[in-house]
Protein backbone atom coordinates (compact mmCIF):
# COMPACT_ATOMS: atom_id res chain seq x y z
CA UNK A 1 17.00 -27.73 10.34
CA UNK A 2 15.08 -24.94 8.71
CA UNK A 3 12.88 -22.77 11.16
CA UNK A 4 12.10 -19.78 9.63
CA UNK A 5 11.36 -18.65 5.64
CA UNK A 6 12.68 -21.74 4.01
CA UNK A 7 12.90 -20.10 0.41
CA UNK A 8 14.27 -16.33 1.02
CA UNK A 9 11.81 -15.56 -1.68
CA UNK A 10 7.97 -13.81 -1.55
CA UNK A 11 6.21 -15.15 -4.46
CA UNK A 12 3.14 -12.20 -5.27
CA UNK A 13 -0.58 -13.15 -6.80
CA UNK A 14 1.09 -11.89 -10.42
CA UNK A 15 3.72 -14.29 -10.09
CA UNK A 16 6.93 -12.27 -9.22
CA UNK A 17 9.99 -13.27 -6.93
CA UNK A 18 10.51 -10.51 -4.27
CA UNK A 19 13.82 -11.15 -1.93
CA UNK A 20 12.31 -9.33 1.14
CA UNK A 21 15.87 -8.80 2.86
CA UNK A 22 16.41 -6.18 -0.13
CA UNK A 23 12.87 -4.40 0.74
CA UNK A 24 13.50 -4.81 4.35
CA UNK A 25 16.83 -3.67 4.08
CA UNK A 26 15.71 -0.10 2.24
CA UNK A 27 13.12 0.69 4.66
CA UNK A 28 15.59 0.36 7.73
CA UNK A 29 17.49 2.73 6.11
CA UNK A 30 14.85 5.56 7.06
CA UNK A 31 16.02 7.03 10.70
CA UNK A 32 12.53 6.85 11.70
CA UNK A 33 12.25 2.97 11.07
CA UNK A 34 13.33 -0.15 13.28
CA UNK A 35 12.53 -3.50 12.21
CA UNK A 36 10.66 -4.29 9.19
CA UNK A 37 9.02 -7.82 8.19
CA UNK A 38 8.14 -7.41 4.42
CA UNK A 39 5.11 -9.73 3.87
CA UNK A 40 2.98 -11.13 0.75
CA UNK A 41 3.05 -14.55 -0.40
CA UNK A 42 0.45 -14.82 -3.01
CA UNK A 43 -1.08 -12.14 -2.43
CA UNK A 44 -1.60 -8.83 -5.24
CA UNK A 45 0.86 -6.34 -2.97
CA UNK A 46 3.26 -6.57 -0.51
CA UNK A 47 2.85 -5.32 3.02
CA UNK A 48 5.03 -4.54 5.97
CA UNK A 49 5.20 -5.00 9.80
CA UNK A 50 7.25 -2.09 10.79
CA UNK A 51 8.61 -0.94 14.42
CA UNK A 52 9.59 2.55 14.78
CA UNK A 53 12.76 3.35 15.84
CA UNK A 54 13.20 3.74 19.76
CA UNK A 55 16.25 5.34 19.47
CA UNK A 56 15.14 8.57 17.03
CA UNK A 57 11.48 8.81 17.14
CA UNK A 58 11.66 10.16 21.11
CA UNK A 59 13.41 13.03 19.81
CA UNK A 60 11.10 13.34 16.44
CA UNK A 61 8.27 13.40 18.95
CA UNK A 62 9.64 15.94 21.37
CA UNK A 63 10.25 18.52 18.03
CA UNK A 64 6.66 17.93 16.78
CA UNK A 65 4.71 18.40 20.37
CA UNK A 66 4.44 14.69 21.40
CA UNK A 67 7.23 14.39 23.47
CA UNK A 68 5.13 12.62 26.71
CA UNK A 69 3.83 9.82 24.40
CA UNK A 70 5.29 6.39 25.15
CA UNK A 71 6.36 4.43 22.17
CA UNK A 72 3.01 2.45 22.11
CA UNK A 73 0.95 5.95 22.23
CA UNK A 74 3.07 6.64 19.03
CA UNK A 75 2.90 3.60 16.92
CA UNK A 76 -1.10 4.75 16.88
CA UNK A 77 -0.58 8.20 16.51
CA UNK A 78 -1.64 10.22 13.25
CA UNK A 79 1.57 12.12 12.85
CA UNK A 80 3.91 8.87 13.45
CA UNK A 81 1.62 7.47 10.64
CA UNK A 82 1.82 10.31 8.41
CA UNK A 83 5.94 10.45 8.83
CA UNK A 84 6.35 6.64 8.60
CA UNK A 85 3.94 7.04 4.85
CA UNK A 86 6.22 9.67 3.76
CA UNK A 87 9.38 7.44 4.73
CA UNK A 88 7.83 4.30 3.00
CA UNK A 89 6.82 6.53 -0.34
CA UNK A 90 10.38 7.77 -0.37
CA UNK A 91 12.08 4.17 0.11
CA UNK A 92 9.30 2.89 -2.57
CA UNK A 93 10.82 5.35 -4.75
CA UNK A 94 14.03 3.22 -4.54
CA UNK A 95 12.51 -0.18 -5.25
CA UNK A 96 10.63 -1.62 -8.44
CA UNK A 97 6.55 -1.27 -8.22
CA UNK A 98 5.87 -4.86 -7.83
CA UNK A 99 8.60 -4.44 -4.89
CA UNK A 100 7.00 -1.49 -3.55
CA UNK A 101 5.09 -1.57 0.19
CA UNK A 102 1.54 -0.65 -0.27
CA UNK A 103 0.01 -1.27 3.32
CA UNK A 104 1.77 -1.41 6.49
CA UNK A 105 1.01 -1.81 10.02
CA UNK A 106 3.29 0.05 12.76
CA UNK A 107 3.37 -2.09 16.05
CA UNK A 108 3.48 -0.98 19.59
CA UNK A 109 6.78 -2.16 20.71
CA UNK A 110 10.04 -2.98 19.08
CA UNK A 111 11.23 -6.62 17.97
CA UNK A 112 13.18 -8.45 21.29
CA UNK A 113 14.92 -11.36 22.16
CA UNK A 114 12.58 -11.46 25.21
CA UNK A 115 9.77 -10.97 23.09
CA UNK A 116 10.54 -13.84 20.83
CA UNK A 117 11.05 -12.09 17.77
CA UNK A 118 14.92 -11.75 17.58
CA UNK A 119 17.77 -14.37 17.87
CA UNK A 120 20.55 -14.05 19.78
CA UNK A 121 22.35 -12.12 17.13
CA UNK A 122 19.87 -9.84 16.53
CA UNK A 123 18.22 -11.11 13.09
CA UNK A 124 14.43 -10.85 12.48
CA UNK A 125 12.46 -14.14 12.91
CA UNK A 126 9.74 -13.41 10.34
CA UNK A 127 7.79 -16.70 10.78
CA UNK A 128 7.37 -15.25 14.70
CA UNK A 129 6.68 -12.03 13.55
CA UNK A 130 3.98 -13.27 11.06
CA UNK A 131 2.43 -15.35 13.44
CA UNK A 132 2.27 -12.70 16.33
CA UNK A 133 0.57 -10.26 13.59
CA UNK A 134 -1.08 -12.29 11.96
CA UNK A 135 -4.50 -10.64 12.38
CA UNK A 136 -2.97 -7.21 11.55
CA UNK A 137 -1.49 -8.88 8.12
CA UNK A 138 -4.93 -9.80 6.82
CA UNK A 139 -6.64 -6.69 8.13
CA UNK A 140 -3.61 -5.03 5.33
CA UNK A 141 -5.22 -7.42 2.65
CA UNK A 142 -9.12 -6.87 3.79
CA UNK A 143 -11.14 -5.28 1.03
């Protein structure tokens, strides 16, 4: 049985098919990225739920005077959001505009098996993901 998207497809407000794996899978490309769950069914953009990546933004931190930050005390930080815009711009580059991440949210701690939001092999559960965040996704679509 089906427990997660059940068409591998976001539909946007002006009607076009977005496979979110491909959008997803540009975005992780960025060093400074972990997970990402593109997100906009019927809606004008889309958006993304991003984590940053626990493995390279330590050391990003430590070069640009925020080394004793914990990941949370990044994800909120100006600079981590300025670097994470730059690194969505340039993968938006990459992608066509209706395909392109206007808003995203960084969240405090990276996607887990403990936390729900993983299988066992490591894949994204979006439908947990979208759930857990859901009050950050409609803050992204507020106004």
């Amino acid at each position: 049985r089906i427990t997660d998207r059940k068409k591998d497809l976001i539909i946007t407000a002006g009607g076009k098919n977005v496979a979110p794996a491909h959008v997803e899978q540009v975005l992780r490309k960025s060093h400074y990225i972990g997970q990402v769950v593109a997100v906009g069914d019927r809606k004008k953009f889309l958006s993304a739920i991003i984590t940053l990546d626990p493995e390279t933004i330590p050391d990003w931190a430590h070069q640009n005077d925020l080394g004793d930050l914990s990941l949370e005390e990044l994800a909120e930080h100006p600079k981590v959001r300025e670097l994470i815009e730059v690194e969505v711009e340039r993968c938006n580059k990459s992608l066509a505009s209706y395909e392109s991440i206007k808003k995203f949210e960084i969240v405090p701690r990276d996607f887990s098996i403990e936390g729900g939001e993983l299988t066992p092999t490591l894949k994204v559960k979006c439908k947990v993901v979208v759930d857990k965040y859901q009050n950050e996704i409609e803050a992204l679509y507020e106004g």
